[in-house]
N, C-alpha and C. Protein backbone atom coordinates (compact mmCIF):
# COMPACT_ATOMS: atom_id res chain seq x y z
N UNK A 1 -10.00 13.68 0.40
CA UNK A 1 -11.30 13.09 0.50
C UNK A 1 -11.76 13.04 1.95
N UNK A 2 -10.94 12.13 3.20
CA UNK A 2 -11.15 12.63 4.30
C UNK A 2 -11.19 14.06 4.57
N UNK A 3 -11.25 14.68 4.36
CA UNK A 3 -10.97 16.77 4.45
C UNK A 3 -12.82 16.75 4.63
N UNK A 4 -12.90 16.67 3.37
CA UNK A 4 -14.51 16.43 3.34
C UNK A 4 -15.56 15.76 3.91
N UNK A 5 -14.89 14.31 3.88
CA UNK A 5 -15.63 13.34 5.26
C UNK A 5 -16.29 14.40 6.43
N UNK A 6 -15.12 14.74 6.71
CA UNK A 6 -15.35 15.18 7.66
C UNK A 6 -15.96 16.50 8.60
N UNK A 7 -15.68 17.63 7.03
CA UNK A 7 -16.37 18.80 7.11
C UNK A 7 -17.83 18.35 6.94
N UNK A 8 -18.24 17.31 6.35
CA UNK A 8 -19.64 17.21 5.97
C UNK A 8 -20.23 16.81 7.16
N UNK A 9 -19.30 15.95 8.06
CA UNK A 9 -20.34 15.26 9.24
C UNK A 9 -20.09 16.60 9.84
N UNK A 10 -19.46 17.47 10.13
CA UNK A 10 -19.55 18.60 11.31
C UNK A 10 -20.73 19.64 10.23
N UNK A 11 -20.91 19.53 9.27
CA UNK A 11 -22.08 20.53 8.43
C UNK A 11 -23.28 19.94 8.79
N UNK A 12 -23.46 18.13 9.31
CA UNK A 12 -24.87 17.43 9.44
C UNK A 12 -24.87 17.84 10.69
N UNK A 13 -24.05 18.36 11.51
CA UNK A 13 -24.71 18.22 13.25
C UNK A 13 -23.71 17.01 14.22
N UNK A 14 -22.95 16.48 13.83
CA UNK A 14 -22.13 15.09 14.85
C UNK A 14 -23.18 14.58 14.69
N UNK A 15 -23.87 13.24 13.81
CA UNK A 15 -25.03 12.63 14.01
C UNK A 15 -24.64 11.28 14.17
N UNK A 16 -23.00 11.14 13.93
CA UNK A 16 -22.57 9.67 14.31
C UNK A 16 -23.08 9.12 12.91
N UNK A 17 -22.30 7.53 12.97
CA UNK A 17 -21.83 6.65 11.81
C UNK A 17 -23.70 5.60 12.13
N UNK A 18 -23.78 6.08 10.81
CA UNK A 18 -25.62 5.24 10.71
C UNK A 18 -25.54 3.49 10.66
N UNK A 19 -24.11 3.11 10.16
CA UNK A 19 -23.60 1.51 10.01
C UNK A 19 -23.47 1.23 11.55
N UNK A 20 -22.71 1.80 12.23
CA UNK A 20 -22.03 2.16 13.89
C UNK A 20 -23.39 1.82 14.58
N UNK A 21 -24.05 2.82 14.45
CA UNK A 21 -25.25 2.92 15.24
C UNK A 21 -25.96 1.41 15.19
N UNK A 22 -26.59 1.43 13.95
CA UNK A 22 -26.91 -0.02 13.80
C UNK A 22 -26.59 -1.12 14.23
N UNK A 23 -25.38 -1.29 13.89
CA UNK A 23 -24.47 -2.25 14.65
C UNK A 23 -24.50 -2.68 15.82
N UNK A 24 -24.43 -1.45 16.66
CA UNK A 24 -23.93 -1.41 18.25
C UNK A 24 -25.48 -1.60 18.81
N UNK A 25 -26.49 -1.21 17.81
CA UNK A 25 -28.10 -1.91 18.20
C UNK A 25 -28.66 -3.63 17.81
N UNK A 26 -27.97 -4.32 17.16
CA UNK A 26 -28.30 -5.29 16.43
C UNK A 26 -27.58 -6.19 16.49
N UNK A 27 -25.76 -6.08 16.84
CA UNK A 27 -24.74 -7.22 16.69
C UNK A 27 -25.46 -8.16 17.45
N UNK A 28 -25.73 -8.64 19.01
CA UNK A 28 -26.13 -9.67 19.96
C UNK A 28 -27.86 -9.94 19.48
N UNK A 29 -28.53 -9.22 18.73
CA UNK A 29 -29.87 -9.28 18.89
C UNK A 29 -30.75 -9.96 17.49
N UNK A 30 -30.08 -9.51 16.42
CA UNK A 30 -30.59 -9.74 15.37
C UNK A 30 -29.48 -10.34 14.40
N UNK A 31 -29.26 -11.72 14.03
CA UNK A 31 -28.53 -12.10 13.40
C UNK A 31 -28.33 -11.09 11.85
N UNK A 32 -29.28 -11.63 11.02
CA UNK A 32 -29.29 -11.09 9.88
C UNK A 32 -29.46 -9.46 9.67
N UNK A 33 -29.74 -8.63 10.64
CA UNK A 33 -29.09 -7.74 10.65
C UNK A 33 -27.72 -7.37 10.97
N UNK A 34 -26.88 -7.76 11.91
CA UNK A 34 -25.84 -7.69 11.87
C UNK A 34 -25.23 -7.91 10.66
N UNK A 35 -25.66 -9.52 10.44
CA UNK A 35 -25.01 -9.63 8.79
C UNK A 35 -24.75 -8.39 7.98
N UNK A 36 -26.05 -7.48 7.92
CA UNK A 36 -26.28 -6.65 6.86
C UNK A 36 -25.03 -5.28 7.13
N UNK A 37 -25.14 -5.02 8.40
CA UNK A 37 -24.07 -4.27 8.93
C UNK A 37 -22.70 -4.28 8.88
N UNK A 38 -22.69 -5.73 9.13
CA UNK A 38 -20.97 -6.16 8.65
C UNK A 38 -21.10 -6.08 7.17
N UNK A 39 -21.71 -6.50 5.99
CA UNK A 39 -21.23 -6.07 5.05
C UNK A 39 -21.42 -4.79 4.29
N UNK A 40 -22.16 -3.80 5.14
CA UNK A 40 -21.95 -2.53 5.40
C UNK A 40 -20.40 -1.72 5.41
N UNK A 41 -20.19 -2.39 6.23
CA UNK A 41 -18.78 -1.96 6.66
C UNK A 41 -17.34 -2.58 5.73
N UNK A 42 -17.84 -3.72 5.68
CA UNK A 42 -16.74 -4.61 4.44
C UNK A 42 -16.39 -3.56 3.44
N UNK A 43 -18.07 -3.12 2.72
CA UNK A 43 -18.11 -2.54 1.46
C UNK A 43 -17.23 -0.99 1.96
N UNK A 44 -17.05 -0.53 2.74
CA UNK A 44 -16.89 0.73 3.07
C UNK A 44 -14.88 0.32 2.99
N UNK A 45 -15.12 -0.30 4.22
CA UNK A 45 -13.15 -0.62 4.27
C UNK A 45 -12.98 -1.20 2.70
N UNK A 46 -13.66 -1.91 2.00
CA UNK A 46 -12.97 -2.44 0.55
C UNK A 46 -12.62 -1.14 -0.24
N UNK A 47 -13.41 0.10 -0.25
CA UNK A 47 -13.43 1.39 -1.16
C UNK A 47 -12.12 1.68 -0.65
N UNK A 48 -11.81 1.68 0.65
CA UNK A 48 -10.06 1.93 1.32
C UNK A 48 -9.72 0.93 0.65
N UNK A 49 -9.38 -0.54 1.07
CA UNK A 49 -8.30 -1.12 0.62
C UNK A 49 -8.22 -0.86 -0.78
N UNK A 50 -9.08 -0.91 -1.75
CA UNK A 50 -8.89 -0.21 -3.44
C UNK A 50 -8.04 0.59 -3.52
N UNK A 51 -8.49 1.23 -3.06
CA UNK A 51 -7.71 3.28 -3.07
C UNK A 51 -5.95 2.62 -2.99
N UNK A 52 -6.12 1.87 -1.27
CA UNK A 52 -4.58 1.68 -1.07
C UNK A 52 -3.87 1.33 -2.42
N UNK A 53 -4.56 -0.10 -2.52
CA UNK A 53 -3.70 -0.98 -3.57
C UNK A 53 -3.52 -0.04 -4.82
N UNK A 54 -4.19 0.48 -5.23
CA UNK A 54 -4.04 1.44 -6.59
C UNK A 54 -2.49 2.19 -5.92
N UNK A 55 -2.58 2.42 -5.27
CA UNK A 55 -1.35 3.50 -4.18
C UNK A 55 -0.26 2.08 -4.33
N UNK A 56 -0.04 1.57 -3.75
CA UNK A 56 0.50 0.52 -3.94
C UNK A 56 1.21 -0.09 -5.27
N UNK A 57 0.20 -0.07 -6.25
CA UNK A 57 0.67 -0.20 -7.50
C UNK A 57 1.40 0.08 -8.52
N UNK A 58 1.26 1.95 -7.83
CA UNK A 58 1.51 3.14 -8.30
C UNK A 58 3.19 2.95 -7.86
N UNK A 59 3.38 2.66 -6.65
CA UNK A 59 4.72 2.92 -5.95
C UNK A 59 4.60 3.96 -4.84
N UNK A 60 3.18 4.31 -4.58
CA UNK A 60 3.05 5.68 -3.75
C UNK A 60 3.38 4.85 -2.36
N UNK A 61 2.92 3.35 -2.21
CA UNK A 61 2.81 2.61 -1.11
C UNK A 61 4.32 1.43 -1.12
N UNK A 62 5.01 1.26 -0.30
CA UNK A 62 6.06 0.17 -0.23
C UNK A 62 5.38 -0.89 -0.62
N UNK A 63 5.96 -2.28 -1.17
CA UNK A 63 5.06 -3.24 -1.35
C UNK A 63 5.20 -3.81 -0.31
N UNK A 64 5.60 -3.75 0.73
CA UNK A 64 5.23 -5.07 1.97
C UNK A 64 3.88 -3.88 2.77
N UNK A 65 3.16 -3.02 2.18
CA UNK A 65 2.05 -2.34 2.64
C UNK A 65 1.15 -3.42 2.75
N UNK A 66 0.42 -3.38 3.69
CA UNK A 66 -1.18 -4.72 3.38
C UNK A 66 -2.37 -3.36 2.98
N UNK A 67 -2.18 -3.36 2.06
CA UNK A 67 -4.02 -2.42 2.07
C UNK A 67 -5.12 -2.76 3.01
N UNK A 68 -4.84 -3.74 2.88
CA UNK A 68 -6.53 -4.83 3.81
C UNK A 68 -6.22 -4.16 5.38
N UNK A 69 -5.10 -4.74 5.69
CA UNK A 69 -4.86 -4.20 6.77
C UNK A 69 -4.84 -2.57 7.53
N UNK A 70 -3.93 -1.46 6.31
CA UNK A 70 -4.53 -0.42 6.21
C UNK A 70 -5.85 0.43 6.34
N UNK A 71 -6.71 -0.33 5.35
CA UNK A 71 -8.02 0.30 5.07
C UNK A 71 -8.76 -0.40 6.42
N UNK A 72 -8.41 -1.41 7.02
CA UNK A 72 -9.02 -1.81 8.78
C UNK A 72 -8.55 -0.86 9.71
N UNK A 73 -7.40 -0.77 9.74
CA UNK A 73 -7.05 0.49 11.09
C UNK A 73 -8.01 2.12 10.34
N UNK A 74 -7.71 2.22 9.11
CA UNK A 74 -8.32 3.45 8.78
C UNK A 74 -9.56 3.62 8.90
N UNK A 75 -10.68 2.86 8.76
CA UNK A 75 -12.30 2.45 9.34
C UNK A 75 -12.08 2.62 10.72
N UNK A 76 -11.54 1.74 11.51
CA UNK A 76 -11.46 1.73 12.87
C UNK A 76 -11.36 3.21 13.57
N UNK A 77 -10.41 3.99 13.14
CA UNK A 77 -10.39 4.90 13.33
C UNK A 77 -10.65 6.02 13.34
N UNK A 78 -11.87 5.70 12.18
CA UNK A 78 -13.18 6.85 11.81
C UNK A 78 -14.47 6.52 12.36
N UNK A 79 -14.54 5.19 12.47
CA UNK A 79 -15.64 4.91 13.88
C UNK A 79 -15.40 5.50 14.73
N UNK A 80 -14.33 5.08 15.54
CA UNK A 80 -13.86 5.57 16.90
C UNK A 80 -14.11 6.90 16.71
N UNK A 81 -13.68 7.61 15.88
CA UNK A 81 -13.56 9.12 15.65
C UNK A 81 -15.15 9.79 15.57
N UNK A 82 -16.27 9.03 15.01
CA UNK A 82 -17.17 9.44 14.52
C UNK A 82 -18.34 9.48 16.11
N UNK A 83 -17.81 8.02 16.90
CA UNK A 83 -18.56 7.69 18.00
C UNK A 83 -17.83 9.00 19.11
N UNK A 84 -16.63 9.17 19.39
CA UNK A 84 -16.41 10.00 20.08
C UNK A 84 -16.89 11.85 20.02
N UNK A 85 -16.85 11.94 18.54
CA UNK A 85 -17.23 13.17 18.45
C UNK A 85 -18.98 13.52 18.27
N UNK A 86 -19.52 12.71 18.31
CA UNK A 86 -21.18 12.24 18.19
C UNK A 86 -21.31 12.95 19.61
N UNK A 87 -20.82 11.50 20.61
CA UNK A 87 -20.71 11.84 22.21
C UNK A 87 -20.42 13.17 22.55
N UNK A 88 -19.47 13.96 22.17
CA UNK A 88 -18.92 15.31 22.62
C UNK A 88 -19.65 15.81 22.69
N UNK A 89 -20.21 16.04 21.14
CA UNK A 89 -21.27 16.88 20.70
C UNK A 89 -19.31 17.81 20.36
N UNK A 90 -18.48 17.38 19.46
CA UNK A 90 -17.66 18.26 19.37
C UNK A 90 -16.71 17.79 17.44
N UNK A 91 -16.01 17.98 16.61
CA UNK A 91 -15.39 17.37 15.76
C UNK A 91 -14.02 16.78 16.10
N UNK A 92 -13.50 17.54 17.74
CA UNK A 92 -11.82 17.46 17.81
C UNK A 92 -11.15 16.14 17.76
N UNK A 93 -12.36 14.78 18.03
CA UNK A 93 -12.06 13.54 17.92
C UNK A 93 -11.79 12.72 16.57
N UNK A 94 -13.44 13.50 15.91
CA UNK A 94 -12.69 12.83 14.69
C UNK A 94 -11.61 13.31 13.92
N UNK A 95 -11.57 14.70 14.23
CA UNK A 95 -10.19 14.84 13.56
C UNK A 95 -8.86 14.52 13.80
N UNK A 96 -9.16 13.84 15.34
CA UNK A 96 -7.51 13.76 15.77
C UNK A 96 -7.67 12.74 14.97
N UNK A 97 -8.79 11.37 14.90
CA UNK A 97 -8.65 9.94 14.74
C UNK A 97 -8.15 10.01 13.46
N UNK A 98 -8.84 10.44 12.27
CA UNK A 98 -8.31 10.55 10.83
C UNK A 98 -7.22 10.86 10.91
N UNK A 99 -6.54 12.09 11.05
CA UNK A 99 -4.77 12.39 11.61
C UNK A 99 -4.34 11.34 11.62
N UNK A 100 -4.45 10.75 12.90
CA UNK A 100 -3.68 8.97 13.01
C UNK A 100 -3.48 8.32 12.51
N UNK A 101 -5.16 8.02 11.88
CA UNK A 101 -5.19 7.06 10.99
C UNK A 101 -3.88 7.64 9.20
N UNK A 102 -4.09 8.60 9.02
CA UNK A 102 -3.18 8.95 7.65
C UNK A 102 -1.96 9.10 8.15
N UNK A 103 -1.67 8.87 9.25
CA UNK A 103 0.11 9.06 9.46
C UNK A 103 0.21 7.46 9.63
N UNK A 104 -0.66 6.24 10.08
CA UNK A 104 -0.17 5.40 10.39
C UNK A 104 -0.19 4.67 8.30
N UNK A 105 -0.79 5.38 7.80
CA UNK A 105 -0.72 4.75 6.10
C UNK A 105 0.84 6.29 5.85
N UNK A 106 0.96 7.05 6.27
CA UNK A 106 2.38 7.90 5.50
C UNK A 106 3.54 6.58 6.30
N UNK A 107 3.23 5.84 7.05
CA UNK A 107 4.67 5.33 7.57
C UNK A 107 4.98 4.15 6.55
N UNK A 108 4.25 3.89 5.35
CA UNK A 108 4.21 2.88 4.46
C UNK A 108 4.35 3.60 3.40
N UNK A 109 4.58 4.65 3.49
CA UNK A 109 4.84 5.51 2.17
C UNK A 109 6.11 4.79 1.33
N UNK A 110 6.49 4.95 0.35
CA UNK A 110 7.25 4.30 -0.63
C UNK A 110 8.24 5.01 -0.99
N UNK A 111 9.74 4.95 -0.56
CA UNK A 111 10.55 6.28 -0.54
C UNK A 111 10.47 7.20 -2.01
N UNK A 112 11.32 8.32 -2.00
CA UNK A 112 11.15 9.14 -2.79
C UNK A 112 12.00 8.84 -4.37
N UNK A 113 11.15 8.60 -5.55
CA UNK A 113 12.08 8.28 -6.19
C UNK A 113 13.11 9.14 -6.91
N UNK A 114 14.22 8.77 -7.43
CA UNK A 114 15.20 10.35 -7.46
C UNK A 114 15.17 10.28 -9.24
């Protein structure tokens, strides 16, 4: 699914994260927009933490995994990824960031069952 994320933002042009943008225009200025932004973003990391916990449930994930926590570094890291490669004008950021971000959820992987 990230594969795609991400081919699609390099098919739009690097136009950067439209929640991001907002955000980084509105957090200090406009209360109730921010509001709207943060639960922008809630709704976005909750579609991760879902995914996790289903993973989790499954046994794909160890149970001392936090999804919540997961699906936060994994957002974080597609911002970061989305704002850096916007700036470039390049994709090599967001792709390193996603990378990261899915090796730091494989280190919670759930060993192999025999």
């Amino acid at each position: 699914m990230l594969a795609g994320f991400v081919a699609g933002f390099e098919q739009q042009g690097l136009p950067g994260c439209p929640i991001g943008s907002l955000a980084s225009e509105v957090a200090e200025r406009n209360e109730g927009a921010r509001l709207r932004a943060a639960a922008a973003f809630d709704a976005w990391e909750g579609l991760f933490s879902a995914a996790l916990e289903r993973m989790r449930e499954r046994g794909e994930l160890r149970a001392d995994a936090s999804p919540g926590a997961l699906a936060t570094a994994l957002l974080a890291s597609i911002e970061g990824g989305l704002l850096l490669s916007q700036t470039r004008k390049h994709p090599a950021s967001l792709r390193i960031a996603v990378e990261a971000a899915l090796a730091h959820v494989r280190n919670y992987r759930a060993p192999a069952l025999d």
